[in-house]
C-alpha atoms as a PDB file:
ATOM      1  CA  UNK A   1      65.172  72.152 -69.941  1.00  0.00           C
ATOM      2  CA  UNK A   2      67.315  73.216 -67.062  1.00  0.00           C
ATOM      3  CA  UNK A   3      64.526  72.177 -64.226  1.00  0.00           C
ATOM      4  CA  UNK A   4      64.799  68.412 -66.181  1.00  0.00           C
ATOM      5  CA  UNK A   5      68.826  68.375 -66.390  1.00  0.00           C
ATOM      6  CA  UNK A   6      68.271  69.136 -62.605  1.00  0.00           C
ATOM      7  CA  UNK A   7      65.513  66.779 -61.662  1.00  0.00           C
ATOM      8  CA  UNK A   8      67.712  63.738 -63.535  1.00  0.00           C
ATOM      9  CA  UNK A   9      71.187  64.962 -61.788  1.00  0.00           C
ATOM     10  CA  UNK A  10      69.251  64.283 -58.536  1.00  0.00           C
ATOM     11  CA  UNK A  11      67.995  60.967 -59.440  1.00  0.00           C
ATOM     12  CA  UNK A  12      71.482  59.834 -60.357  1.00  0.00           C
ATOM     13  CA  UNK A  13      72.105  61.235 -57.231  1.00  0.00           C
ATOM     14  CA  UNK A  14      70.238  59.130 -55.620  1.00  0.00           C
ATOM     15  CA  UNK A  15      70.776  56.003 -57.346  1.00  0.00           C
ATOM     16  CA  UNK A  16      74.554  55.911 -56.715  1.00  0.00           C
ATOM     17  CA  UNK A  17      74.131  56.895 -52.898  1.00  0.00           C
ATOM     18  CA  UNK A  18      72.030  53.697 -52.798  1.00  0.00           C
ATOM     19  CA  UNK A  19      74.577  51.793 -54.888  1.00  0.00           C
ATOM     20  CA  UNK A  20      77.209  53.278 -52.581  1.00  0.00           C
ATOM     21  CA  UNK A  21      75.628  52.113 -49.260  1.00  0.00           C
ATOM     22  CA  UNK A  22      75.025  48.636 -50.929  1.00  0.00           C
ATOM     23  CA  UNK A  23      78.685  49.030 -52.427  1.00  0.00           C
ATOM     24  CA  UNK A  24      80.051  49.893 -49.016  1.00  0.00           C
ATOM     25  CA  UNK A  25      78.091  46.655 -46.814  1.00  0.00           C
ATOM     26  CA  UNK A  26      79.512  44.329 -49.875  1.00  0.00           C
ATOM     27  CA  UNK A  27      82.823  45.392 -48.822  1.00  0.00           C
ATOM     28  CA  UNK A  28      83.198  46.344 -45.321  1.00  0.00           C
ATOM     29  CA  UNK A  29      84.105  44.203 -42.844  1.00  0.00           C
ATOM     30  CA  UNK A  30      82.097  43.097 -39.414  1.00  0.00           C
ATOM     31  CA  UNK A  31      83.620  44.745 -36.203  1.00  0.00           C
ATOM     32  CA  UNK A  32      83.020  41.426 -34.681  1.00  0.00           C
ATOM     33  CA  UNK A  33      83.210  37.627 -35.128  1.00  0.00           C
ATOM     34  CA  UNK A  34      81.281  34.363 -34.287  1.00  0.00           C
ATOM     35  CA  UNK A  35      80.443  34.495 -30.595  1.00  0.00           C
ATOM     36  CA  UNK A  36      82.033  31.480 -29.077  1.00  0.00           C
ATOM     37  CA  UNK A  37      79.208  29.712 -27.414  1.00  0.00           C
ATOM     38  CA  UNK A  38      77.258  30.165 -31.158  1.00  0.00           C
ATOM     39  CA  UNK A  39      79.881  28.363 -32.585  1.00  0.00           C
ATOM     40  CA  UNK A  40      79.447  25.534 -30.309  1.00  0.00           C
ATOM     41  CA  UNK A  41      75.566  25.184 -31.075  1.00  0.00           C
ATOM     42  CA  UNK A  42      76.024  25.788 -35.202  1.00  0.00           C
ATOM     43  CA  UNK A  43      79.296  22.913 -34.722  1.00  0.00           C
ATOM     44  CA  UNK A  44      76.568  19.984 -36.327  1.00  0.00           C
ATOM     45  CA  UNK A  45      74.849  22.100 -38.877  1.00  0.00           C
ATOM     46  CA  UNK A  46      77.520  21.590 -41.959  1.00  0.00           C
ATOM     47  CA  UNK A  47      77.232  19.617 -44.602  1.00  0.00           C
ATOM     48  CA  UNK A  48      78.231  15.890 -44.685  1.00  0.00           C
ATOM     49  CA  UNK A  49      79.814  14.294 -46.650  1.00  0.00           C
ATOM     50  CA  UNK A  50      80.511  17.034 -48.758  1.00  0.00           C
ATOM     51  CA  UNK A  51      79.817  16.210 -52.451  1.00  0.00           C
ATOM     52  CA  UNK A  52      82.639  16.195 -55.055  1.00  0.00           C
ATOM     53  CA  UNK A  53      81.173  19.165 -56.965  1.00  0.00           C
ATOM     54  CA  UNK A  54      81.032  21.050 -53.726  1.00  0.00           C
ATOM     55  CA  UNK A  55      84.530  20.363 -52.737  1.00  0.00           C
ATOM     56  CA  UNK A  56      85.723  21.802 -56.279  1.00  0.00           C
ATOM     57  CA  UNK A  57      83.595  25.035 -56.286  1.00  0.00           C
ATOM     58  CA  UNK A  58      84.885  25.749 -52.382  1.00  0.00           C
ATOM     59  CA  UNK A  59      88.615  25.791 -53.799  1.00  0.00           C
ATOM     60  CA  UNK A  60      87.739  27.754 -56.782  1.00  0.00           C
ATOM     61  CA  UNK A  61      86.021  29.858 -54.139  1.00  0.00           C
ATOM     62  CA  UNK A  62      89.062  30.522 -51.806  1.00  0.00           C
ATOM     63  CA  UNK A  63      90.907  30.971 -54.989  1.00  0.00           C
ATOM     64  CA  UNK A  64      88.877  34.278 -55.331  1.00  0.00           C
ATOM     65  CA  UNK A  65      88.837  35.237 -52.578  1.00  0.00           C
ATOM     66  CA  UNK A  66      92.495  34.860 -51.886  1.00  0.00           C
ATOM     67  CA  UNK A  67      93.744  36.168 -55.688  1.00  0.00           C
ATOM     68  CA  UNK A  68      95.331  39.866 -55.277  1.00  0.00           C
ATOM     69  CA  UNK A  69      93.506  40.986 -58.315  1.00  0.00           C
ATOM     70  CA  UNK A  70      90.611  39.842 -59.435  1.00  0.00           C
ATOM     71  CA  UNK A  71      88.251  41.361 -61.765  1.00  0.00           C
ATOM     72  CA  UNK A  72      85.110  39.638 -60.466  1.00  0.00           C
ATOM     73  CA  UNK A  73      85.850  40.710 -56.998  1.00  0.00           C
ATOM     74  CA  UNK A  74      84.277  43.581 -54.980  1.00  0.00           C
ATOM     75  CA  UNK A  75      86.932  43.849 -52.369  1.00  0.00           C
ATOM     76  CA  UNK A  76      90.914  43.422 -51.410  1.00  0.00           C
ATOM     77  CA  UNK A  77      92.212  40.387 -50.747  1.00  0.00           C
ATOM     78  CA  UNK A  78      91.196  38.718 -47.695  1.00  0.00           C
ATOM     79  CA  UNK A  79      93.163  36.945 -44.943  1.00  0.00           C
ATOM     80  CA  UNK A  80      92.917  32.651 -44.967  1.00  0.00           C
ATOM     81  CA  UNK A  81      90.570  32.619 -41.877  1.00  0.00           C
ATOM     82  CA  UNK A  82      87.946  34.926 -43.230  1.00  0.00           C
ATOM     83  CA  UNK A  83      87.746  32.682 -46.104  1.00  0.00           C
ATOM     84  CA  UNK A  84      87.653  29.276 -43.664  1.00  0.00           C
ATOM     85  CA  UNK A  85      84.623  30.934 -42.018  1.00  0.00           C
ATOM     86  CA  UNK A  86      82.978  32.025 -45.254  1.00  0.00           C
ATOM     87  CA  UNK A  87      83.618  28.164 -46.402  1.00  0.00           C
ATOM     88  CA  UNK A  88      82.222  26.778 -43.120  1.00  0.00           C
ATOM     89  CA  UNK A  89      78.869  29.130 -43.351  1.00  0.00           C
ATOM     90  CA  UNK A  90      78.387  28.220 -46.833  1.00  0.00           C
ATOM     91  CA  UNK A  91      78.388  24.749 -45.832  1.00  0.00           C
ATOM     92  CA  UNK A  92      75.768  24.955 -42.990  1.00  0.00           C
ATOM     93  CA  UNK A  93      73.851  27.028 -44.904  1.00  0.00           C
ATOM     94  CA  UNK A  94      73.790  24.141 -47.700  1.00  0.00           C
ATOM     95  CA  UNK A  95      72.442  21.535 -45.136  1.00  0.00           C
ATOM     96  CA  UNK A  96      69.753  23.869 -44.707  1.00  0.00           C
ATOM     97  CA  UNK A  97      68.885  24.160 -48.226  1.00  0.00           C
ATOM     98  CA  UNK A  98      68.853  20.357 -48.252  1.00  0.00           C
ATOM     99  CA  UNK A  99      66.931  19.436 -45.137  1.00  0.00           C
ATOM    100  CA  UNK A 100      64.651  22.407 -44.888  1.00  0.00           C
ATOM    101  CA  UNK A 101      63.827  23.496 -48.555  1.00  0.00           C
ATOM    102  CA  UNK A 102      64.258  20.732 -50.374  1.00  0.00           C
ATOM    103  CA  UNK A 103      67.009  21.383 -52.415  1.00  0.00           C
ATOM    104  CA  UNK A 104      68.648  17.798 -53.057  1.00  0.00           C
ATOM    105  CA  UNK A 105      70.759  19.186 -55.921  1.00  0.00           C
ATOM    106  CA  UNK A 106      73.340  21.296 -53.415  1.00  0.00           C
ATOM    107  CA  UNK A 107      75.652  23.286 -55.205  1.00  0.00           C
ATOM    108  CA  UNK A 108      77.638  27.148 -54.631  1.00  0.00           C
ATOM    109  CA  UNK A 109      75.015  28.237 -58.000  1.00  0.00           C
ATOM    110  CA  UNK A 110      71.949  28.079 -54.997  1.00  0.00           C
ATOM    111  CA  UNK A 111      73.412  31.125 -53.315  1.00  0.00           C
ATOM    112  CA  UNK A 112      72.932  32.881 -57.092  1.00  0.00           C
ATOM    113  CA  UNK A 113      69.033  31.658 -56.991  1.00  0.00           C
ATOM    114  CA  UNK A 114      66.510  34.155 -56.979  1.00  0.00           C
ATOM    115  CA  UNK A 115      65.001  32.933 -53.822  1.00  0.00           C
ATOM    116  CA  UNK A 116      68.170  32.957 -51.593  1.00  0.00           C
ATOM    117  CA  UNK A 117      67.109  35.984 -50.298  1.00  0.00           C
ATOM    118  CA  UNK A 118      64.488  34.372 -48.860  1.00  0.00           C
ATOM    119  CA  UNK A 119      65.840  31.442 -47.938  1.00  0.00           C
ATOM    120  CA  UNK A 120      68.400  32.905 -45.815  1.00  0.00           C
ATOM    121  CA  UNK A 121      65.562  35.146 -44.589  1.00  0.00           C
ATOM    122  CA  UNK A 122      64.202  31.353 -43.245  1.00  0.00           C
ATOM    123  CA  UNK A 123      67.796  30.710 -42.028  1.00  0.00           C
ATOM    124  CA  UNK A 124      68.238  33.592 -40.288  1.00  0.00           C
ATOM    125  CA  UNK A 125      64.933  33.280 -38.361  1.00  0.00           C
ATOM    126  CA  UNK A 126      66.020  29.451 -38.001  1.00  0.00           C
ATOM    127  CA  UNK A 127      69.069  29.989 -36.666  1.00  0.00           C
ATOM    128  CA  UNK A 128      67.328  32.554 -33.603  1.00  0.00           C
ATOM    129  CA  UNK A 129      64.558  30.325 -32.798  1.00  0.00           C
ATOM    130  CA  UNK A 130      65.970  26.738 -33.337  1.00  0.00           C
ATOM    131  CA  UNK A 131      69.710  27.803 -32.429  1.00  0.00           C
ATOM    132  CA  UNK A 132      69.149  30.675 -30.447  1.00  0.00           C
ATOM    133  CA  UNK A 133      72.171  32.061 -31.427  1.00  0.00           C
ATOM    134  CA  UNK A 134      72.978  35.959 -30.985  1.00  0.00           C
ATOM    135  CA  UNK A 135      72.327  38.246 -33.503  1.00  0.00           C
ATOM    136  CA  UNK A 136      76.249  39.564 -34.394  1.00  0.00           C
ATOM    137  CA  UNK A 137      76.558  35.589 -35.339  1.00  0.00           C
ATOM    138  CA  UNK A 138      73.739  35.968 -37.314  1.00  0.00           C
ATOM    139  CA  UNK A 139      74.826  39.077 -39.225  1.00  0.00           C
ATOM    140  CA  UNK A 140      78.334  37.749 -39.400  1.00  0.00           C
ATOM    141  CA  UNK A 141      76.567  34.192 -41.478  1.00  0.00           C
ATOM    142  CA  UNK A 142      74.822  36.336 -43.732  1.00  0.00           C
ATOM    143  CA  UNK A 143      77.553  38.743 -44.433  1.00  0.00           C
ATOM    144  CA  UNK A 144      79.074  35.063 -45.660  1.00  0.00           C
ATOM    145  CA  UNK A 145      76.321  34.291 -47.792  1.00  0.00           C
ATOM    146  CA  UNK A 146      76.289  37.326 -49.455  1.00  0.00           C
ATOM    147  CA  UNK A 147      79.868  36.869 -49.757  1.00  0.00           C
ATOM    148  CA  UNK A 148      79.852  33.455 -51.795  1.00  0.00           C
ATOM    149  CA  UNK A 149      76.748  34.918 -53.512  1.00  0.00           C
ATOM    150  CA  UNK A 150      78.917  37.427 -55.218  1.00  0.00           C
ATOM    151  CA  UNK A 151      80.956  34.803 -56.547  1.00  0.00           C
ATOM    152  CA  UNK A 152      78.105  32.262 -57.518  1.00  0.00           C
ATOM    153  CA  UNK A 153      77.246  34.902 -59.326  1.00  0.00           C
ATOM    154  CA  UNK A 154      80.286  34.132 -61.894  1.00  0.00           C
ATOM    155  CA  UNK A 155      79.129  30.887 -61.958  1.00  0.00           C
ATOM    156  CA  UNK A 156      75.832  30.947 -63.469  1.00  0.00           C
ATOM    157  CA  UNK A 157      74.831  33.002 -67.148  1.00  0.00           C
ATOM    158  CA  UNK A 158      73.207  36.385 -67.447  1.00  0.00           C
ATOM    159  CA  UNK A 159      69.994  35.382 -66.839  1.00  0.00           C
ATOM    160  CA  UNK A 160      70.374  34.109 -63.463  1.00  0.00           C
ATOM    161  CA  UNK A 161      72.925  37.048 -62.476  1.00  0.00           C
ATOM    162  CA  UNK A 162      69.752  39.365 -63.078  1.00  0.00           C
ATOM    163  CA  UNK A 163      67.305  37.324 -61.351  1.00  0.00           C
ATOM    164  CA  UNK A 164      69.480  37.473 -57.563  1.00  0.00           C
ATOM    165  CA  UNK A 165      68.200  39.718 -55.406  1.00  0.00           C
ATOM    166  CA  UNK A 166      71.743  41.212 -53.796  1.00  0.00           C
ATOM    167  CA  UNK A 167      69.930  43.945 -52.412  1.00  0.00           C
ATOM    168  CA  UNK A 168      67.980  41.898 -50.167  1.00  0.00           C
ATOM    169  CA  UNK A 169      71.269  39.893 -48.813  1.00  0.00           C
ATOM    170  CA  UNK A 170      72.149  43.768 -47.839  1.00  0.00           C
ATOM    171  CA  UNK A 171      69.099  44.482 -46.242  1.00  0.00           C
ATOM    172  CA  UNK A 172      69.289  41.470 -44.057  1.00  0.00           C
ATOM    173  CA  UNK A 173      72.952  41.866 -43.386  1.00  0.00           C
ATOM    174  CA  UNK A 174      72.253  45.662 -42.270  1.00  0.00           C
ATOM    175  CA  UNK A 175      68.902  44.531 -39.717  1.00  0.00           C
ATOM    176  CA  UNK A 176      71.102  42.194 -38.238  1.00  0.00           C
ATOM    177  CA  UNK A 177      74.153  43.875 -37.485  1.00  0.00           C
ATOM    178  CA  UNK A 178      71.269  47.031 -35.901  1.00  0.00           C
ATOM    179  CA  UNK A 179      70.031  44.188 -33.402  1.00  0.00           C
ATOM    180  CA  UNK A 180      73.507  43.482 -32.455  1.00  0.00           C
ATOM    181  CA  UNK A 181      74.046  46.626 -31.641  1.00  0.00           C
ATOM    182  CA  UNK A 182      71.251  47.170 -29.226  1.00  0.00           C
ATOM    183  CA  UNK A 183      71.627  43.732 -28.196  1.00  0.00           C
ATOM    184  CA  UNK A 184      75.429  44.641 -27.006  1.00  0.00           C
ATOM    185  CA  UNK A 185      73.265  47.573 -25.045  1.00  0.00           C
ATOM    186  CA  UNK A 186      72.214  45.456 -22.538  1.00  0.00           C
ATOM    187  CA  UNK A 187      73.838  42.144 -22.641  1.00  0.00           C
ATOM    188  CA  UNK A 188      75.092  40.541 -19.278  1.00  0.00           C
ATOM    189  CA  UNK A 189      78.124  42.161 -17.945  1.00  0.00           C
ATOM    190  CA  UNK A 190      81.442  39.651 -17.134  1.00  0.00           C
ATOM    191  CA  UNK A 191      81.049  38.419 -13.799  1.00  0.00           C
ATOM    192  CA  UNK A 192      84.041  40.218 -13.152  1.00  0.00           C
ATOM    193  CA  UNK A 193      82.778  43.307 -13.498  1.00  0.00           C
ATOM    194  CA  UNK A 194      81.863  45.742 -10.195  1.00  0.00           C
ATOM    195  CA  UNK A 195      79.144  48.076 -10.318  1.00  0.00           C
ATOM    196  CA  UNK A 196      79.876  51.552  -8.760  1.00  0.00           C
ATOM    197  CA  UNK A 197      78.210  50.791  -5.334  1.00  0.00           C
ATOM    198  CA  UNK A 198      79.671  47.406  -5.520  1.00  0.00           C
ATOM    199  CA  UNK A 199      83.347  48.863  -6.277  1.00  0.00           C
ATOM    200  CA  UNK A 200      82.441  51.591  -3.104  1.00  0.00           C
ATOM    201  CA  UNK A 201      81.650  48.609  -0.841  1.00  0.00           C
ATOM    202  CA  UNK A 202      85.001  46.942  -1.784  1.00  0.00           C
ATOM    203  CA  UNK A 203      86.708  50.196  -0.967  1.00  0.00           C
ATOM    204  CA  UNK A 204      85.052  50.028   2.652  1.00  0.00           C
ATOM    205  CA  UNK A 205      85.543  46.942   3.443  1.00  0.00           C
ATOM    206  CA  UNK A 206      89.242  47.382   2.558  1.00  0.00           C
ATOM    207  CA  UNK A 207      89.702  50.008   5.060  1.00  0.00           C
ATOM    208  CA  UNK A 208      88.038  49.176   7.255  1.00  0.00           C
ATOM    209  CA  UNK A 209      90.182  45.913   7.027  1.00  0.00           C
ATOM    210  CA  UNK A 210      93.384  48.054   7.086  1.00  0.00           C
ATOM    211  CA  UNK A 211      92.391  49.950  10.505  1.00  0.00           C
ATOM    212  CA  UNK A 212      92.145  46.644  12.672  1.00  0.00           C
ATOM    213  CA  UNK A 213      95.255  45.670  11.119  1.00  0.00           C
ATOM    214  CA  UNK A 214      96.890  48.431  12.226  1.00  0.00           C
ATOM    215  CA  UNK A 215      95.860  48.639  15.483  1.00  0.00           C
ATOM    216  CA  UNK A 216      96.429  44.518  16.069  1.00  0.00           C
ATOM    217  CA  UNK A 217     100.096  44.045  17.455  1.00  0.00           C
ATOM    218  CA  UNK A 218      99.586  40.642  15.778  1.00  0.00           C
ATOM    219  CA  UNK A 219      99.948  42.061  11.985  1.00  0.00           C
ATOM    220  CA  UNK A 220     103.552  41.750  10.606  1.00  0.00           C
ATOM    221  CA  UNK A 221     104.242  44.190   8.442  1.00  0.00           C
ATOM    222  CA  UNK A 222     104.047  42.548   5.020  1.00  0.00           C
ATOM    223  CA  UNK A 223     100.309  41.822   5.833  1.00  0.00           C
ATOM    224  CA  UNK A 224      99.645  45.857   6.927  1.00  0.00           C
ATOM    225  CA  UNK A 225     101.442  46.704   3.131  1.00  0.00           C
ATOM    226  CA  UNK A 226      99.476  43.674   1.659  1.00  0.00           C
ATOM    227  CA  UNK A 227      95.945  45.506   3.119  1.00  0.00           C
ATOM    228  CA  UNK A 228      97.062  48.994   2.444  1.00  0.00           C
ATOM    229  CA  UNK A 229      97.687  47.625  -1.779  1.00  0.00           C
ATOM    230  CA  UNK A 230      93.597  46.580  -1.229  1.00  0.00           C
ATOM    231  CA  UNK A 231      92.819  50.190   0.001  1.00  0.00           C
ATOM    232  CA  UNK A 232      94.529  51.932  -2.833  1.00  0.00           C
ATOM    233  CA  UNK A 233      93.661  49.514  -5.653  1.00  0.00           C
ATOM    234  CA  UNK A 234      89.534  49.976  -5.176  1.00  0.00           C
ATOM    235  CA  UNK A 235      90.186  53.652  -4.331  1.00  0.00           C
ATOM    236  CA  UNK A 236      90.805  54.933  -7.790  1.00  0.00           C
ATOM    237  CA  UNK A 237      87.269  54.320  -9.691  1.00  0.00           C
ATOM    238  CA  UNK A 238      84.613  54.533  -6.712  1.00  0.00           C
ATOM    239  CA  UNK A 239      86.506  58.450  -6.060  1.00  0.00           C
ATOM    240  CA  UNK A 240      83.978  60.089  -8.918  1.00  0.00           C
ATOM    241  CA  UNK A 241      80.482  58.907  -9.365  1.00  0.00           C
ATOM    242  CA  UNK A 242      79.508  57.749 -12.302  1.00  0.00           C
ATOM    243  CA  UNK A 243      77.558  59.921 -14.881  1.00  0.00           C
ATOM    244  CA  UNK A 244      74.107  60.595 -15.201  1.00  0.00           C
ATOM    245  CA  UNK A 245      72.538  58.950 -17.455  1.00  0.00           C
ATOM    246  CA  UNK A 246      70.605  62.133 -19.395  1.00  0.00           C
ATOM    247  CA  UNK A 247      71.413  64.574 -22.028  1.00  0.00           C
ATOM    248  CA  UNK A 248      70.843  67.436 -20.076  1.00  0.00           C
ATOM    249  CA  UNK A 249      72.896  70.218 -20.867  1.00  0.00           C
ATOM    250  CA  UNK A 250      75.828  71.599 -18.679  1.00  0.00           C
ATOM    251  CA  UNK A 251      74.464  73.654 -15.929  1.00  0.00           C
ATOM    252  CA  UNK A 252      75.322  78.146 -16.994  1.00  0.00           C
ATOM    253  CA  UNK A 253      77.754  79.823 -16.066  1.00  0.00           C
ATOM    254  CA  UNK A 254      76.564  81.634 -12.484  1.00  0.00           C
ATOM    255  CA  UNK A 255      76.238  85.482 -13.097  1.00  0.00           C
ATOM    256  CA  UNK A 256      78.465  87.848 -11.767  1.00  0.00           C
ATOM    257  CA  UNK A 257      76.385  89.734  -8.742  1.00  0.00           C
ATOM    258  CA  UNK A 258      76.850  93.722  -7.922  1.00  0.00           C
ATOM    259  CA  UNK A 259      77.598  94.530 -11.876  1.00  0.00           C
ATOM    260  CA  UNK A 260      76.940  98.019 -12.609  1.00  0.00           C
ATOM    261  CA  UNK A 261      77.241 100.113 -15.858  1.00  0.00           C
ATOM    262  CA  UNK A 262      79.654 102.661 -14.599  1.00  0.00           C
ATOM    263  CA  UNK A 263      81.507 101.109 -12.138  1.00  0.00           C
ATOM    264  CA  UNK A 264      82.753  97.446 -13.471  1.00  0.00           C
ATOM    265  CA  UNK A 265      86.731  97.577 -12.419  1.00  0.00           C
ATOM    266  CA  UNK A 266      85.361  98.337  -9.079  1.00  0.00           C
ATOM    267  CA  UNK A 267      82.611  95.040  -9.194  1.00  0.00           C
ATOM    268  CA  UNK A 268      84.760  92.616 -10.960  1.00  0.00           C
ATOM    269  CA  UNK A 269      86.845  91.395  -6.994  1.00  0.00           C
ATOM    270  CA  UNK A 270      83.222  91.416  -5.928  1.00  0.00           C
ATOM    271  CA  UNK A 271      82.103  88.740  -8.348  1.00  0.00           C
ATOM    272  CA  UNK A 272      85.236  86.683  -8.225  1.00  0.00           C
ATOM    273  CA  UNK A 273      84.829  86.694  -4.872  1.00  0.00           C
ATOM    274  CA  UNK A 274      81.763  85.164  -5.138  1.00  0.00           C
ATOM    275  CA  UNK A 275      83.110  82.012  -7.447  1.00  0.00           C
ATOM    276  CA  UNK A 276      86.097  82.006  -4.941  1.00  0.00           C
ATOM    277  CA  UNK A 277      84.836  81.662  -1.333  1.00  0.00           C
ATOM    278  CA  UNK A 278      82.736  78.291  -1.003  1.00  0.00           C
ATOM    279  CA  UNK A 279      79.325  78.247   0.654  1.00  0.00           C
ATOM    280  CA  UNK A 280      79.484  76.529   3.809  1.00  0.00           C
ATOM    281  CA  UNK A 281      77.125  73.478   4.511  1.00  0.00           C
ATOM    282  CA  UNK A 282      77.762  73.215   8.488  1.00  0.00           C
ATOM    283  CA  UNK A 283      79.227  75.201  11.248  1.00  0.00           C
ATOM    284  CA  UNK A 284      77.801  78.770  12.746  1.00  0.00           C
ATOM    285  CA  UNK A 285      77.293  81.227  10.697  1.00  0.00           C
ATOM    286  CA  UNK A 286      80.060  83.768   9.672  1.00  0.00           C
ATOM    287  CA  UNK A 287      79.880  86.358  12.545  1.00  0.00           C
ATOM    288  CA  UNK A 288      79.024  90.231  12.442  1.00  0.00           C
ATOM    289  CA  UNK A 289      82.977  90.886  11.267  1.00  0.00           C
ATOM    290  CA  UNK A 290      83.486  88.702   8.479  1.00  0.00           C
ATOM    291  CA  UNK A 291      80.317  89.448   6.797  1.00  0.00           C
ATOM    292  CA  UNK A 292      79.958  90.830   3.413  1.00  0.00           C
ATOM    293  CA  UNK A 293      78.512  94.701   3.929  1.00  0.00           C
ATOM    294  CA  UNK A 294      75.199  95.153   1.784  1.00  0.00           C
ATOM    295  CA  UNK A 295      75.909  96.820  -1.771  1.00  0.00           C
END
């Protein structure tokens, strides 16, 4: 009896740490919005005209969305421009329903079918290779569709509510917003930005700059100022090399040499000596008097 109360505790376990993830992607924002070069290839893809019907269920829509309490709702309130992009995504994605799966009879209720997850499976996959849009658009368009899904859900009976496969809104919401993530890993840097040996070169070039200045009689002194500015601006990054690029562990501490059992007030000057007193990389060698007598 006790190994079965345990086995079913873990289940429910486990079925509300699923429910919680699911729970958690319904209501959690993205960290980032519609890239703005997407936007410009996605600006022809809405609906239009937009049907009466349409127009009706998008202000009943924002209505919910913008209500401070509403039972229906998974979520706060949100602000008016999350809800004009959710309304602008839920009308492109009804032009693809129309031109691409046939769906004549457009209406909020489609994102309650039982096939919108994969239809916006299709969109998503549309929207890379037709659009080639990034993928933190695309996760930000399907974290709209399975926003106005939870709401067509109150428009349609029981029945229906059962048949919508959330889950799979979630799933695709959650692969997109991974190949964001390693897309942002190696995206193209702002052609602004100076790579470490660039930034070095600058910092060269900038004294190097500053020293004929100064030796020139022709220089005034507002231009020697003006060139000294460029020699301290590029000076401050280039100073420290940049990391490497491993997880190697920190290098160990280096042992104290000439430590004894018996005698370790006597050793300890000895072995600070040696962290002290830096190892010379050119010159002669110490002479005969300033060398260390063997232990």
């Amino acid at each position: 009896m006790v190994d079965l109360a345990a086995e079913r505790a873990l289940e429910l376990c486990d079925e509300l740490g699923e429910w919680d993830l699911a729970h958690e992607l319904l209501t959690a924002e993205l960290p980032y919005g519609v890239d703005p070069e997407d936007e410009a290839k996605a600006a022809n893809t809405q609906l239009s005209p937009v049907p009466a019907a349409v127009t009706k269920e998008l202000e009943h829509f924002v209505a919910y969305r913008r209500e401070e309490f509403n039972a229906h709702r998974t979520g706060p309130v949100v602000e008016t421009t999350t809800v004009s992009g959710d309304q602008a995504t839920a009308l492109r994605f009804l032009k693809y329903l129309k031109e691409k799966e046939g769906q004549e009879q457009v209406s909020l209720k489609l994102f309650a079918h039982a096939q919108v997850g994969t239809w916006t499976q299709r969109y998503m996959t549309w929207l890379r290779g037709e659009l080639g849009l990034k993928s933190s658009t695309i996760a930000v368009y399907c974290n709209a569709i399975l926003t106005v899904a939870t709401y067509a859900l109150t428009l349609v009976p029981a029945a229906e509510r059962d048949a919508c496969e959330l889950q799979q809104l979630v799933n695709l919401r959650a692969q997109a917003e991974t190949l964001s993530n390693r897309e942002k890993k190696f995206e193209v840097k702002s052609p602004h930005w100076l790579s470490w040996g660039e930034a070095n070169e600058a910092r060269v070039h900038a004294f190097e700059a500053y020293a004929k200045a100064k030796q020139s009689s022709d220089a005034t002194l507002a231009q020697k100022r003006s060139l000294l500015r460029d020699c301290l601006v590029p000076s401050t990054t280039p100073a420290q090399p940049p990391p490497p690029r491993t997880n190697l562990p920190p290098p160990s501490p280096r042992p104290s040499r000439h430590r004894s059992s018996h005698s370790t007030r006597s050793n300890a000057p000895t072995a600070l000596a040696s962290y002290a007193r830096p190892t010379p990389t050119h010159g002669p060698p110490p002479s005969a008097a300033h060398r260390r007598p063997a232990p």
